[in-house]
PDB file of N, CA and C in Angstrom:
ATOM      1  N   UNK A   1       0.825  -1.203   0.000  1.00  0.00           N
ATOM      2  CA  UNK A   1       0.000   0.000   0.000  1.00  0.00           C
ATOM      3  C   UNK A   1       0.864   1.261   0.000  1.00  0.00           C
ATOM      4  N   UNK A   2       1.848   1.322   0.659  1.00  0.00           N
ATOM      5  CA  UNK A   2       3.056   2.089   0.670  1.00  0.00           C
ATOM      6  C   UNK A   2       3.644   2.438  -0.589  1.00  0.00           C
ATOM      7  N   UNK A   3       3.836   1.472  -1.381  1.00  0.00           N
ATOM      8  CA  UNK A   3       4.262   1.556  -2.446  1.00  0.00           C
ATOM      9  C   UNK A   3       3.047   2.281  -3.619  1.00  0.00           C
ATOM     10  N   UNK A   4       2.479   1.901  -3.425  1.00  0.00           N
ATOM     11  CA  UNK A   4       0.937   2.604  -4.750  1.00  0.00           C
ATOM     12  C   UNK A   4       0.684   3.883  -3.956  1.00  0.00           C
ATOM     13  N   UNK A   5       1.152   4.451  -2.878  1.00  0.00           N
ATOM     14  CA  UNK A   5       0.635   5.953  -2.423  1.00  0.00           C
ATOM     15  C   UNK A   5       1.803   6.555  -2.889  1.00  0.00           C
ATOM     16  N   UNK A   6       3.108   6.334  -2.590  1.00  0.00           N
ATOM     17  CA  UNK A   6       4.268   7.087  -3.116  1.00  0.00           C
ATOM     18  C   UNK A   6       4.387   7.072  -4.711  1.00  0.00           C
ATOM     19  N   UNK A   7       4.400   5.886  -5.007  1.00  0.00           N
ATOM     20  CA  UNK A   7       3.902   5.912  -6.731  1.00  0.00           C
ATOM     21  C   UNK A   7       2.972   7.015  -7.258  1.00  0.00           C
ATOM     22  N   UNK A   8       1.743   7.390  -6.731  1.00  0.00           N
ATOM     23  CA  UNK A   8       0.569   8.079  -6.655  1.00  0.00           C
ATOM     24  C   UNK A   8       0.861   9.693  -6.936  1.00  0.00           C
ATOM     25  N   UNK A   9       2.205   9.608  -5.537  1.00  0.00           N
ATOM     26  CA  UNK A   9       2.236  11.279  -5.324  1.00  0.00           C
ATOM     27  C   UNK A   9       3.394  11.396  -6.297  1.00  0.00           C
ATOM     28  N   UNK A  10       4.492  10.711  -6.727  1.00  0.00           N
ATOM     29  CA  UNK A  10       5.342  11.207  -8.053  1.00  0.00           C
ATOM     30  C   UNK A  10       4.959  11.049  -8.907  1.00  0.00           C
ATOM     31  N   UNK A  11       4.006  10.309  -9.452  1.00  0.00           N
ATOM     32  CA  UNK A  11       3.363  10.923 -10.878  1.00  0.00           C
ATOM     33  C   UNK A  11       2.345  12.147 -10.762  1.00  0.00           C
ATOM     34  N   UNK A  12       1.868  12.239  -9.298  1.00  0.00           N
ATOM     35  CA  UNK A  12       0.673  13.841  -9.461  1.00  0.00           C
ATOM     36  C   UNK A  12       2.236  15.134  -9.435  1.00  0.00           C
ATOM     37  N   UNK A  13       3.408  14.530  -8.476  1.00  0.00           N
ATOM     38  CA  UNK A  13       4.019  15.377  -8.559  1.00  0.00           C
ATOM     39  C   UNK A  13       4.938  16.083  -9.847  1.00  0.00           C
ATOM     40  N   UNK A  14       5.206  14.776 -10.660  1.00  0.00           N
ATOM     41  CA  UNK A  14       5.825  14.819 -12.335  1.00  0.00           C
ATOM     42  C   UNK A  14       4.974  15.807 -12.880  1.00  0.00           C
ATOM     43  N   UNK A  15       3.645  15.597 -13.035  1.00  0.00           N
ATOM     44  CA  UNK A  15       2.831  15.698 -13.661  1.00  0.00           C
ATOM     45  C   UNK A  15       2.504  17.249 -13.637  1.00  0.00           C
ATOM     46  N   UNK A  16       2.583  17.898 -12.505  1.00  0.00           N
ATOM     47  CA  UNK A  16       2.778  19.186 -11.695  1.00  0.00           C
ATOM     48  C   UNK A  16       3.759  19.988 -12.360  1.00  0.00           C
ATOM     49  N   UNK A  17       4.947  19.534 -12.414  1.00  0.00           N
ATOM     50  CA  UNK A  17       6.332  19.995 -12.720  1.00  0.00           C
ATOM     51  C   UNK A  17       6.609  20.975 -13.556  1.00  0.00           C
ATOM     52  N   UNK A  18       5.584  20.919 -15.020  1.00  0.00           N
ATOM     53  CA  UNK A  18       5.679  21.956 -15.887  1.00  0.00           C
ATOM     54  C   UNK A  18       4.872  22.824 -15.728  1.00  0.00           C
ATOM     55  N   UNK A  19       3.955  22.950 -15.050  1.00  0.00           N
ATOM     56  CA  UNK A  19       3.182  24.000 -14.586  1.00  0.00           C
ATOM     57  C   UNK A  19       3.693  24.855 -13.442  1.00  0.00           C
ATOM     58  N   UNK A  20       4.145  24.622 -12.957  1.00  0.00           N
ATOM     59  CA  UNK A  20       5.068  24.798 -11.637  1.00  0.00           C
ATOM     60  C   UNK A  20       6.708  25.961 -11.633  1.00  0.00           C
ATOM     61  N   UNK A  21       6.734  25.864 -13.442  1.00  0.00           N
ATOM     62  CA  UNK A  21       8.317  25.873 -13.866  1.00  0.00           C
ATOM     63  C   UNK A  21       8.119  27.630 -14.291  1.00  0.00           C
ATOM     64  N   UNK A  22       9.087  28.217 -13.570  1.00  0.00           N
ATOM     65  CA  UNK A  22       9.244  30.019 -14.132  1.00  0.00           C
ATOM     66  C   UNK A  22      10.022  30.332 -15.225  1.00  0.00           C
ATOM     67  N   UNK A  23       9.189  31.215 -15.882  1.00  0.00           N
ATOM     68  CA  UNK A  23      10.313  31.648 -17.318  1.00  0.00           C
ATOM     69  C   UNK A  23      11.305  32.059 -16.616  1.00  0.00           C
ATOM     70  N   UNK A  24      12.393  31.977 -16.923  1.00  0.00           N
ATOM     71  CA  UNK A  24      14.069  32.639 -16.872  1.00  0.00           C
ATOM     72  C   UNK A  24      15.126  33.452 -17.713  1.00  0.00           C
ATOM     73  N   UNK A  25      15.268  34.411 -17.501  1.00  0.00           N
ATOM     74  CA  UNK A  25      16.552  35.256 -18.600  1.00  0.00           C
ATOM     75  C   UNK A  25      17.685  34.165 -18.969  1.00  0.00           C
ATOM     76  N   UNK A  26      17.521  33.623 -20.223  1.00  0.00           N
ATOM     77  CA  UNK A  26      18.763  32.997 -20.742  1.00  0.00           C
ATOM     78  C   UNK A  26      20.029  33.548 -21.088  1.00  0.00           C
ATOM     79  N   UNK A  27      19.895  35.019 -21.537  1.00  0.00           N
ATOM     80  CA  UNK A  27      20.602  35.556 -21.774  1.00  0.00           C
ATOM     81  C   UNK A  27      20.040  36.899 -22.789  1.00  0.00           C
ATOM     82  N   UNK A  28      21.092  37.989 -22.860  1.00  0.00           N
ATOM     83  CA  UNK A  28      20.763  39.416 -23.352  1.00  0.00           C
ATOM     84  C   UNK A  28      21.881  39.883 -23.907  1.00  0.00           C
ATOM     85  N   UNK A  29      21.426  40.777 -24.903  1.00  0.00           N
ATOM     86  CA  UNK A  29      22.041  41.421 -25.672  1.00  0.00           C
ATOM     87  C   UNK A  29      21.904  42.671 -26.385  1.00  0.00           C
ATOM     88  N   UNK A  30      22.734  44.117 -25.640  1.00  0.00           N
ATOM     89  CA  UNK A  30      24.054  43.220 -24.511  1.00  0.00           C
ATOM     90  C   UNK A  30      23.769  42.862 -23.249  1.00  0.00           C
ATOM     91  N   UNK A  31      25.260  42.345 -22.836  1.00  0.00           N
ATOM     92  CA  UNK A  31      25.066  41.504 -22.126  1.00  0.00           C
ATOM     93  C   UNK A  31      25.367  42.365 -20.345  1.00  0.00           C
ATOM     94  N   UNK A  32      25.297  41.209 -19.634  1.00  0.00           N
ATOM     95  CA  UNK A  32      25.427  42.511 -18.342  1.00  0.00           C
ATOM     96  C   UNK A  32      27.089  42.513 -18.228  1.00  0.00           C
ATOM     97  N   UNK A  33      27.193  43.589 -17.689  1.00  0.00           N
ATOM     98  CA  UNK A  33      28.680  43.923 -17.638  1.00  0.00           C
ATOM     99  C   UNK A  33      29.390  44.529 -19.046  1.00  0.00           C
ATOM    100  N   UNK A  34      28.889  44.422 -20.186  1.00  0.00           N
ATOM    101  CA  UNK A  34      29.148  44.823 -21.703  1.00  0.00           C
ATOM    102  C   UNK A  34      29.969  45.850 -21.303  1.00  0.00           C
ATOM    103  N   UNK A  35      30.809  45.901 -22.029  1.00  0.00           N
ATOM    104  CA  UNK A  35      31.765  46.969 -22.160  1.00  0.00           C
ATOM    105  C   UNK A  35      31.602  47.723 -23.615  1.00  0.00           C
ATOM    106  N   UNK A  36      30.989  48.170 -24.766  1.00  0.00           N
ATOM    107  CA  UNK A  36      30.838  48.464 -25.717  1.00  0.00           C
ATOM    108  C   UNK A  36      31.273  50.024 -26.633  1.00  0.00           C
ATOM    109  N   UNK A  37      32.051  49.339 -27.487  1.00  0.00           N
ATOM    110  CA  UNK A  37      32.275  50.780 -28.696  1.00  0.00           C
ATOM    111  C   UNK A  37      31.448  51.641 -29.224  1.00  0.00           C
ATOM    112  N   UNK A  38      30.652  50.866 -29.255  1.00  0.00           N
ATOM    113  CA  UNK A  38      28.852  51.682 -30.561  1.00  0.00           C
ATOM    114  C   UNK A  38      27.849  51.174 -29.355  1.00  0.00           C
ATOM    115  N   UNK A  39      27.119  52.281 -30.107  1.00  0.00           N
ATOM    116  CA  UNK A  39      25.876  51.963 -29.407  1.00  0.00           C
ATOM    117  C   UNK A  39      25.092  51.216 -29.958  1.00  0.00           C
ATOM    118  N   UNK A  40      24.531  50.369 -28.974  1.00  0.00           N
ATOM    119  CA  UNK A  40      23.684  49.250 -29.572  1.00  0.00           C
ATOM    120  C   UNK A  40      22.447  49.461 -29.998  1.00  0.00           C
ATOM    121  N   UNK A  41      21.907  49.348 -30.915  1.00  0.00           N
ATOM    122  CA  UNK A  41      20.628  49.944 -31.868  1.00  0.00           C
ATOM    123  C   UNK A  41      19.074  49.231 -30.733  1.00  0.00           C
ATOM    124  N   UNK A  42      19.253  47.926 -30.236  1.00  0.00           N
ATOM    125  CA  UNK A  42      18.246  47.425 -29.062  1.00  0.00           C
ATOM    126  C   UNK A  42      18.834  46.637 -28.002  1.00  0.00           C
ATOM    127  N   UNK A  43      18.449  46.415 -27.547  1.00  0.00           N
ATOM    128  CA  UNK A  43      18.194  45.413 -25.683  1.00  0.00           C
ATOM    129  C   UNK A  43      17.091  43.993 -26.380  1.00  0.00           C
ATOM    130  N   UNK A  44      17.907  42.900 -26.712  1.00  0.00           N
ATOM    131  CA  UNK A  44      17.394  41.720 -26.707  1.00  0.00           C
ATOM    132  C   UNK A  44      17.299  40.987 -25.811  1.00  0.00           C
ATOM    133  N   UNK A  45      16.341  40.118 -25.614  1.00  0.00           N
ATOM    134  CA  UNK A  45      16.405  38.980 -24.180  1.00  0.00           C
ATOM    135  C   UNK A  45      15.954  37.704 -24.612  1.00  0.00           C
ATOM    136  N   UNK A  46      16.281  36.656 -24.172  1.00  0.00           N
ATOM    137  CA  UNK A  46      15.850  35.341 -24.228  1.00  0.00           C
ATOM    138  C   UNK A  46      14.964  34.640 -23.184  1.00  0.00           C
ATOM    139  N   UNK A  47      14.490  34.178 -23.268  1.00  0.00           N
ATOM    140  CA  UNK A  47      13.867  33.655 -21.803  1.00  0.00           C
ATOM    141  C   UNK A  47      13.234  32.002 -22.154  1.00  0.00           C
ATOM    142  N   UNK A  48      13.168  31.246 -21.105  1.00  0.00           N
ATOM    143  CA  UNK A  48      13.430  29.729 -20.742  1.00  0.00           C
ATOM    144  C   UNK A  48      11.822  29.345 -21.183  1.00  0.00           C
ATOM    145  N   UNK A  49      11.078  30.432 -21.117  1.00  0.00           N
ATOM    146  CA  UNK A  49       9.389  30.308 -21.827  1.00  0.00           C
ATOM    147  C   UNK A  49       8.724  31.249 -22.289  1.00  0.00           C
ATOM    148  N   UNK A  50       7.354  30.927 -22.963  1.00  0.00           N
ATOM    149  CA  UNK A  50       7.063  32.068 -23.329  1.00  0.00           C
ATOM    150  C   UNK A  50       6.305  33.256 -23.057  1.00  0.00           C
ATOM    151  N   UNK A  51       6.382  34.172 -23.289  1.00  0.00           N
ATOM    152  CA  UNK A  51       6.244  35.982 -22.482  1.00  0.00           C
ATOM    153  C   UNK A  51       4.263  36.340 -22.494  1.00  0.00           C
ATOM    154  N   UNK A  52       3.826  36.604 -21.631  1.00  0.00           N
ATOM    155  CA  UNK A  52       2.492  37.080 -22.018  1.00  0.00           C
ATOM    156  C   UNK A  52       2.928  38.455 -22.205  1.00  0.00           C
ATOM    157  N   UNK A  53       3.094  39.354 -23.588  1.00  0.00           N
ATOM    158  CA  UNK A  53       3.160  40.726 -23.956  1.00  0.00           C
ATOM    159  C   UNK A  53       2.674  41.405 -23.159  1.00  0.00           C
ATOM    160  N   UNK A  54       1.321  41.455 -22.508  1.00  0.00           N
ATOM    161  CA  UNK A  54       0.624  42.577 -21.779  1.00  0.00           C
ATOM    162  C   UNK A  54       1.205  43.149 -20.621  1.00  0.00           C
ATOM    163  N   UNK A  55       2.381  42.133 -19.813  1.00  0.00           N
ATOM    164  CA  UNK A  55       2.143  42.822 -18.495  1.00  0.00           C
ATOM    165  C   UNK A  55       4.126  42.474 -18.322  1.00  0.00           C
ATOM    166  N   UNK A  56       5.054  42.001 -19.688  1.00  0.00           N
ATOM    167  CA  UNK A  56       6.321  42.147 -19.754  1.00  0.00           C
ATOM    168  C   UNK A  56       7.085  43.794 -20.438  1.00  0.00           C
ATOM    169  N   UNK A  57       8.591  43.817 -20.077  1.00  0.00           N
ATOM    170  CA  UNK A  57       8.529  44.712 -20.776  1.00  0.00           C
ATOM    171  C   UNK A  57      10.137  45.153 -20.012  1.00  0.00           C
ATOM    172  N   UNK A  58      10.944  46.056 -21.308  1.00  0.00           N
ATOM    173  CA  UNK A  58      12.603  46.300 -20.461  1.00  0.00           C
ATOM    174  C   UNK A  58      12.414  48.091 -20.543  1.00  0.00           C
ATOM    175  N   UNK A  59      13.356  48.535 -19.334  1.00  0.00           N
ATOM    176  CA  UNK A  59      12.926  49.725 -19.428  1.00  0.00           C
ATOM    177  C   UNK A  59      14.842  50.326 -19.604  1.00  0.00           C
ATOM    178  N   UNK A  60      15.433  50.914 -20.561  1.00  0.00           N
ATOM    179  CA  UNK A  60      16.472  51.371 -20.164  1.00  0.00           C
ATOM    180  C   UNK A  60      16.629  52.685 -19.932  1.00  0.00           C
ATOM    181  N   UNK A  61      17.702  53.185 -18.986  1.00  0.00           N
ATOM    182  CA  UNK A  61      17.999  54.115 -18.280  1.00  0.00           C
ATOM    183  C   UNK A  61      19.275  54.322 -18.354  1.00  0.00           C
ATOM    184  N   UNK A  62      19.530  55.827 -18.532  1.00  0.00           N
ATOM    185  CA  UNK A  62      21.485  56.269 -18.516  1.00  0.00           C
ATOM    186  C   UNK A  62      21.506  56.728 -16.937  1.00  0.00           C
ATOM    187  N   UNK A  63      22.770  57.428 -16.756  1.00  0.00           N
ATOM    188  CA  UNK A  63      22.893  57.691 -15.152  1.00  0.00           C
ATOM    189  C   UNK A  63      22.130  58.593 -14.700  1.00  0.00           C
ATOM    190  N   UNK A  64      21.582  59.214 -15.716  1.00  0.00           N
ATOM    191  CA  UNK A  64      20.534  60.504 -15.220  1.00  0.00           C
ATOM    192  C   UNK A  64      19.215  60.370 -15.078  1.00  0.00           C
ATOM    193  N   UNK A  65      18.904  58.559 -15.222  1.00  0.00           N
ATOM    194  CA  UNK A  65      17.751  57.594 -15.006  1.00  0.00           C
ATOM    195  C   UNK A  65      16.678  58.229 -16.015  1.00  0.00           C
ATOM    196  N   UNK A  66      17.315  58.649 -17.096  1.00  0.00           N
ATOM    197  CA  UNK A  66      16.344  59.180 -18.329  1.00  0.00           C
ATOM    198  C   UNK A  66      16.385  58.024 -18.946  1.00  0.00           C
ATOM    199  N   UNK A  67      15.265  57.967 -19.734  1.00  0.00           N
ATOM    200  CA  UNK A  67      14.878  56.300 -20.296  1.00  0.00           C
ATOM    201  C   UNK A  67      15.309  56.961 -22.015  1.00  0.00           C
ATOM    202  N   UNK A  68      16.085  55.783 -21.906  1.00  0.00           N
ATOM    203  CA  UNK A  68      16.716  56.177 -23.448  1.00  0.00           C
ATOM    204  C   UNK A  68      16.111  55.185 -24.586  1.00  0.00           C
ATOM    205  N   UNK A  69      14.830  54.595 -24.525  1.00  0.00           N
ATOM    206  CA  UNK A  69      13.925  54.110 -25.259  1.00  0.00           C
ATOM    207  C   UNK A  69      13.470  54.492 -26.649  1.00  0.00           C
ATOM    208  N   UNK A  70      13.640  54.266 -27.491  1.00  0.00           N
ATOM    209  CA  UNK A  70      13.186  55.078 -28.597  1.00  0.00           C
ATOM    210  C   UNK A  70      12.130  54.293 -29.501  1.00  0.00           C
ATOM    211  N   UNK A  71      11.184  53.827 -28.641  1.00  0.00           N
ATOM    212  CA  UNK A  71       9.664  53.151 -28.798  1.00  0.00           C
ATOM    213  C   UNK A  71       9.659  51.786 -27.456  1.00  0.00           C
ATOM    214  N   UNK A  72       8.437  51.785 -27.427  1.00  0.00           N
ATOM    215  CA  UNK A  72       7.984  50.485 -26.351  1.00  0.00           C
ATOM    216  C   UNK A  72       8.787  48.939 -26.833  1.00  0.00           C
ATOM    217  N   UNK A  73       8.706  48.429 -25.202  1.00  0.00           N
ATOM    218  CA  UNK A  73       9.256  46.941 -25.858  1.00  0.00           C
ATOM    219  C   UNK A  73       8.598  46.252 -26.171  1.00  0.00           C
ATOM    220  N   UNK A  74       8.849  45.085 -27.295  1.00  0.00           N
ATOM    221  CA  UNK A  74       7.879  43.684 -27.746  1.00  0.00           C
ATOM    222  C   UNK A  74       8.127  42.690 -27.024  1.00  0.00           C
ATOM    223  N   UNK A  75       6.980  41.637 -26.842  1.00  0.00           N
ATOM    224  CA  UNK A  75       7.515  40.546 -26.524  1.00  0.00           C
ATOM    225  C   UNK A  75       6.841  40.010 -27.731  1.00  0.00           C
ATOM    226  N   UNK A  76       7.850  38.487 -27.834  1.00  0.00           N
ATOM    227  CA  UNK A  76       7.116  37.631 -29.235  1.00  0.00           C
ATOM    228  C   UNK A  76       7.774  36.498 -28.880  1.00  0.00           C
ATOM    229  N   UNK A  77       6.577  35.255 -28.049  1.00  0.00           N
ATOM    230  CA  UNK A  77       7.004  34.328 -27.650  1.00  0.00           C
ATOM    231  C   UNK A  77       8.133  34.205 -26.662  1.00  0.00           C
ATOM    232  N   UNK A  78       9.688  34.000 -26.614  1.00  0.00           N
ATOM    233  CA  UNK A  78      10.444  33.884 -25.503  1.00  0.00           C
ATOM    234  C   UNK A  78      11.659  35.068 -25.502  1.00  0.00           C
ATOM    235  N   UNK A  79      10.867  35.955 -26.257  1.00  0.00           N
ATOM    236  CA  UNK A  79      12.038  37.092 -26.845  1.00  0.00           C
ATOM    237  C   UNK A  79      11.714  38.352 -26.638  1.00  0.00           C
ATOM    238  N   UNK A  80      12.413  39.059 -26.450  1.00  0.00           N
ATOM    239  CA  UNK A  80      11.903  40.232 -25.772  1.00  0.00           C
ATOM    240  C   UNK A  80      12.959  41.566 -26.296  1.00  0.00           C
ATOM    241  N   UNK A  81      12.104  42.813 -26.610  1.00  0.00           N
ATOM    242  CA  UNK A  81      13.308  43.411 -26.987  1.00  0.00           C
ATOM    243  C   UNK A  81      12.685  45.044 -27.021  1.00  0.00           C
ATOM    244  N   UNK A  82      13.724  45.926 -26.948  1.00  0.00           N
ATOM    245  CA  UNK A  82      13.188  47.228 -27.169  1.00  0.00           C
ATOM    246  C   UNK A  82      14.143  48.130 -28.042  1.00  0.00           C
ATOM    247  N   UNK A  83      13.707  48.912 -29.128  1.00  0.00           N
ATOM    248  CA  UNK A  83      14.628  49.517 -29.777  1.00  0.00           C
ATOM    249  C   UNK A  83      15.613  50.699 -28.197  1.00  0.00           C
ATOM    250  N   UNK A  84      16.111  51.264 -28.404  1.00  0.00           N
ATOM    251  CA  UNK A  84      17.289  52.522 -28.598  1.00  0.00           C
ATOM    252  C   UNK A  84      17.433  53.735 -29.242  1.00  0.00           C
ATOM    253  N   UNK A  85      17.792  54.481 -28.223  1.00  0.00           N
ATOM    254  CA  UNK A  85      18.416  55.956 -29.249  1.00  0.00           C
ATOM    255  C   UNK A  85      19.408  56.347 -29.441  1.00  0.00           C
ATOM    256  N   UNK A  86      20.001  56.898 -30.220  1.00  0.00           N
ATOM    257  CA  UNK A  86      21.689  56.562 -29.873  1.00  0.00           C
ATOM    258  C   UNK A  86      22.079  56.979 -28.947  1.00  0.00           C
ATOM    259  N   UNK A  87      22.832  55.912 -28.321  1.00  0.00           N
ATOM    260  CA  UNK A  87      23.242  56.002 -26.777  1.00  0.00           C
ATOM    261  C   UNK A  87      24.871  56.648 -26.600  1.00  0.00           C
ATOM    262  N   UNK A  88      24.958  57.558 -25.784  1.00  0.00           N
ATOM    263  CA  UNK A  88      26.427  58.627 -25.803  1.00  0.00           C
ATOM    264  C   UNK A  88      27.572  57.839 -24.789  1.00  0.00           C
ATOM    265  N   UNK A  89      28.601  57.996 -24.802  1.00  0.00           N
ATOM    266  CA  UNK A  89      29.257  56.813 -23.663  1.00  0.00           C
ATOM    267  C   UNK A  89      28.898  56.879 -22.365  1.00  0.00           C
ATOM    268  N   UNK A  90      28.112  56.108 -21.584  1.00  0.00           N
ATOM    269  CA  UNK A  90      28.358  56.244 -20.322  1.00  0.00           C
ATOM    270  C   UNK A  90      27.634  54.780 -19.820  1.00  0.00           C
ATOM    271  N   UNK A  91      27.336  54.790 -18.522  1.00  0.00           N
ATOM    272  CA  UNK A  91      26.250  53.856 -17.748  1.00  0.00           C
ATOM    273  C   UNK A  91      25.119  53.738 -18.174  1.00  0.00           C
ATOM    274  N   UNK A  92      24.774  51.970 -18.702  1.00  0.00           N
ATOM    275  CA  UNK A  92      23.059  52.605 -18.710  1.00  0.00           C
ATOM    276  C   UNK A  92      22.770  50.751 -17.719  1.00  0.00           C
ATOM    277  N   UNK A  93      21.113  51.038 -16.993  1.00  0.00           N
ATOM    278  CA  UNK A  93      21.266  50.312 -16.966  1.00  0.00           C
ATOM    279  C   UNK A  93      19.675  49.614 -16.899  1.00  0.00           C
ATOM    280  N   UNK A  94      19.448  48.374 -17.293  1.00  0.00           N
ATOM    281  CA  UNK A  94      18.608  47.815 -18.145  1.00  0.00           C
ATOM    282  C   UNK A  94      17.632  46.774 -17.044  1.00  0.00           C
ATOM    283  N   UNK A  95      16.569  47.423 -16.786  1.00  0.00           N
ATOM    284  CA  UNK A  95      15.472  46.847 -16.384  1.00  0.00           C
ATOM    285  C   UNK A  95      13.987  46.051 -17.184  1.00  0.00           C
ATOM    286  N   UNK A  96      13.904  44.784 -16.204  1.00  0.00           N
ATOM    287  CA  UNK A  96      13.169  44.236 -16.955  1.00  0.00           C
ATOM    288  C   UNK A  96      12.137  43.179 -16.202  1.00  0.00           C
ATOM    289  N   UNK A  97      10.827  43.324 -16.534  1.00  0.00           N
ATOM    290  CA  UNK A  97       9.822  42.449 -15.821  1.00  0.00           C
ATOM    291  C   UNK A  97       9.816  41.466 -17.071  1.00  0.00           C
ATOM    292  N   UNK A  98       9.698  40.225 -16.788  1.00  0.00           N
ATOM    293  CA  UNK A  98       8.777  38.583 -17.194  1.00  0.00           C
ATOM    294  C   UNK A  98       7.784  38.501 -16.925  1.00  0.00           C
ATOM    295  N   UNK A  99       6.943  37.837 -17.434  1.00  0.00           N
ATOM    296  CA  UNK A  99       5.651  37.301 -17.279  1.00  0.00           C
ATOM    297  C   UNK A  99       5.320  36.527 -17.886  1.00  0.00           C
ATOM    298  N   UNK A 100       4.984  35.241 -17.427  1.00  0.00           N
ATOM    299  CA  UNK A 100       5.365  33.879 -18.470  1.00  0.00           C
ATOM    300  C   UNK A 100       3.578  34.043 -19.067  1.00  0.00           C
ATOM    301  N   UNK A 101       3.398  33.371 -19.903  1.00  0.00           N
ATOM    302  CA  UNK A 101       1.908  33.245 -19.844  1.00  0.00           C
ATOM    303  C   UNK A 101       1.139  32.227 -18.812  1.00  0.00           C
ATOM    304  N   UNK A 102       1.608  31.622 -17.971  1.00  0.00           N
ATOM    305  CA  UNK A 102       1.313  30.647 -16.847  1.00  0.00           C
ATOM    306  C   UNK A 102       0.873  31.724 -15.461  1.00  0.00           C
ATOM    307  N   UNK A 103       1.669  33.060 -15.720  1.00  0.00           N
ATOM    308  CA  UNK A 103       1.643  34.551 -15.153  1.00  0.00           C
ATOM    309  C   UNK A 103       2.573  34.506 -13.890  1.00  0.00           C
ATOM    310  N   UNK A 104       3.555  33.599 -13.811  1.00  0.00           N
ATOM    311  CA  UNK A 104       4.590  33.664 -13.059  1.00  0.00           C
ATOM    312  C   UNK A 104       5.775  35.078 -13.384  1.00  0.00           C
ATOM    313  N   UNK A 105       5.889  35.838 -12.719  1.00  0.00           N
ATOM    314  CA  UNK A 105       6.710  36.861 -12.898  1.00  0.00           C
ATOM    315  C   UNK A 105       8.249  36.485 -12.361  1.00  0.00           C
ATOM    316  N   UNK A 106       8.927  37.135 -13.142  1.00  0.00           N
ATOM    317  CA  UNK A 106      10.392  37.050 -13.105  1.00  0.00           C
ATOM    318  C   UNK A 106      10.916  38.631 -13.577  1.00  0.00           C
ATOM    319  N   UNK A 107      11.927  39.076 -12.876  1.00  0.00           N
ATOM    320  CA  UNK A 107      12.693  40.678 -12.806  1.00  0.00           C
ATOM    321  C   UNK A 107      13.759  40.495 -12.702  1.00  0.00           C
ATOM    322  N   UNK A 108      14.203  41.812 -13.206  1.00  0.00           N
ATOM    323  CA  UNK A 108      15.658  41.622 -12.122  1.00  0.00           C
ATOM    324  C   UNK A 108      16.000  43.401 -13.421  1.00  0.00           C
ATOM    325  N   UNK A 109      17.337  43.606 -13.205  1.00  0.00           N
ATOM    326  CA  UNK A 109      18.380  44.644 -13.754  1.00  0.00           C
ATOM    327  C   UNK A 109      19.570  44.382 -13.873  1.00  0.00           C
ATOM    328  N   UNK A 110      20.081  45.382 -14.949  1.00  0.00           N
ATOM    329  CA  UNK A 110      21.489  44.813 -14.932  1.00  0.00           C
ATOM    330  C   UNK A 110      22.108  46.283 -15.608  1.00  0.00           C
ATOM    331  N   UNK A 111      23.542  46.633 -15.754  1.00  0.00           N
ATOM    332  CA  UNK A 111      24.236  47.482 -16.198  1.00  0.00           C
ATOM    333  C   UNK A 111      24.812  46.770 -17.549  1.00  0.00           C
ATOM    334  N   UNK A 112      25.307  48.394 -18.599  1.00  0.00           N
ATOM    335  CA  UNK A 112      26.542  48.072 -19.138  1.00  0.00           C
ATOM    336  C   UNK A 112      26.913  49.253 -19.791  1.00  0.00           C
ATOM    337  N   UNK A 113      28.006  49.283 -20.494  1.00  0.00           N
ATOM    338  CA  UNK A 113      28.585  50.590 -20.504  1.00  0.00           C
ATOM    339  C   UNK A 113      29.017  51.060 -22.138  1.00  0.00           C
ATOM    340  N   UNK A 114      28.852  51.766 -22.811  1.00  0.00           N
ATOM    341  CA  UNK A 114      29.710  52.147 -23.995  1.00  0.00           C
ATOM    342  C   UNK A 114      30.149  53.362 -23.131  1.00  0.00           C
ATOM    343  N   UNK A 115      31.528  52.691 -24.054  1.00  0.00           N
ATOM    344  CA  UNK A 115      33.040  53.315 -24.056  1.00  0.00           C
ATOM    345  C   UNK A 115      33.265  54.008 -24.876  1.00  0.00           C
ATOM    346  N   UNK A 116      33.909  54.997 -24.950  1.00  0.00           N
ATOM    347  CA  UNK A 116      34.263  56.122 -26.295  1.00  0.00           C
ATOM    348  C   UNK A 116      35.601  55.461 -27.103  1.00  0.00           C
TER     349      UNK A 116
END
């Protein structure tokens, strides 16, 4: 009997598992810490699932926390991105909400820098 209840709860628990699972930043571009020559024309992102558009979105900022955006961000499926304006050398740094369509949220920020 022991055996068919534990059996029971790892397949309800397997079974659980992908529902359960948060989108994640795979990676961006650029990247955090970037050290860069030119300015980068957008802020790309990857993420581990896919984005509900309505309530995701990256916000960038130079040191004077002016948003150097030069239109809203998209999401399209696990990708995420916002154009740029040309960016002058300094600090900027790059905020960003997730929202899987499951509606698990994921955030975070990060820096990077063009160099002259």
């Amino acid at each position: 009997m022991r055996n068919r209840t534990a059996l029971a709860f790892l397949v309800a628990l397997a079974s659980a598992a992908p529902a359960l699972a948060h989108t994640h930043l795979v990676d961006a571009t650029p990247a955090a810490g970037a050290s860069l020559t030119a300015s980068p024309a957008e802020v790309v992102m990857h993420f581990t699932g896919a984005l509900e558009p309505a309530f995701s979105n990256i916000v960038v900022t130079d040191e004077k926390d002016h948003v150097v955006d030069s239109g809203p961000s998209v999401a399209d499926g696990t990708t995420m991105r916002v154009p740029l304006k040309p960016l002058k050398p300094g600090r900027y740094e790059v905020t960003w909400r997730a929202v899987s369509i499951d509606t698990h949220l994921s955030d975070g920020k990060y820096f990077f820098l063009v160099a002259p």
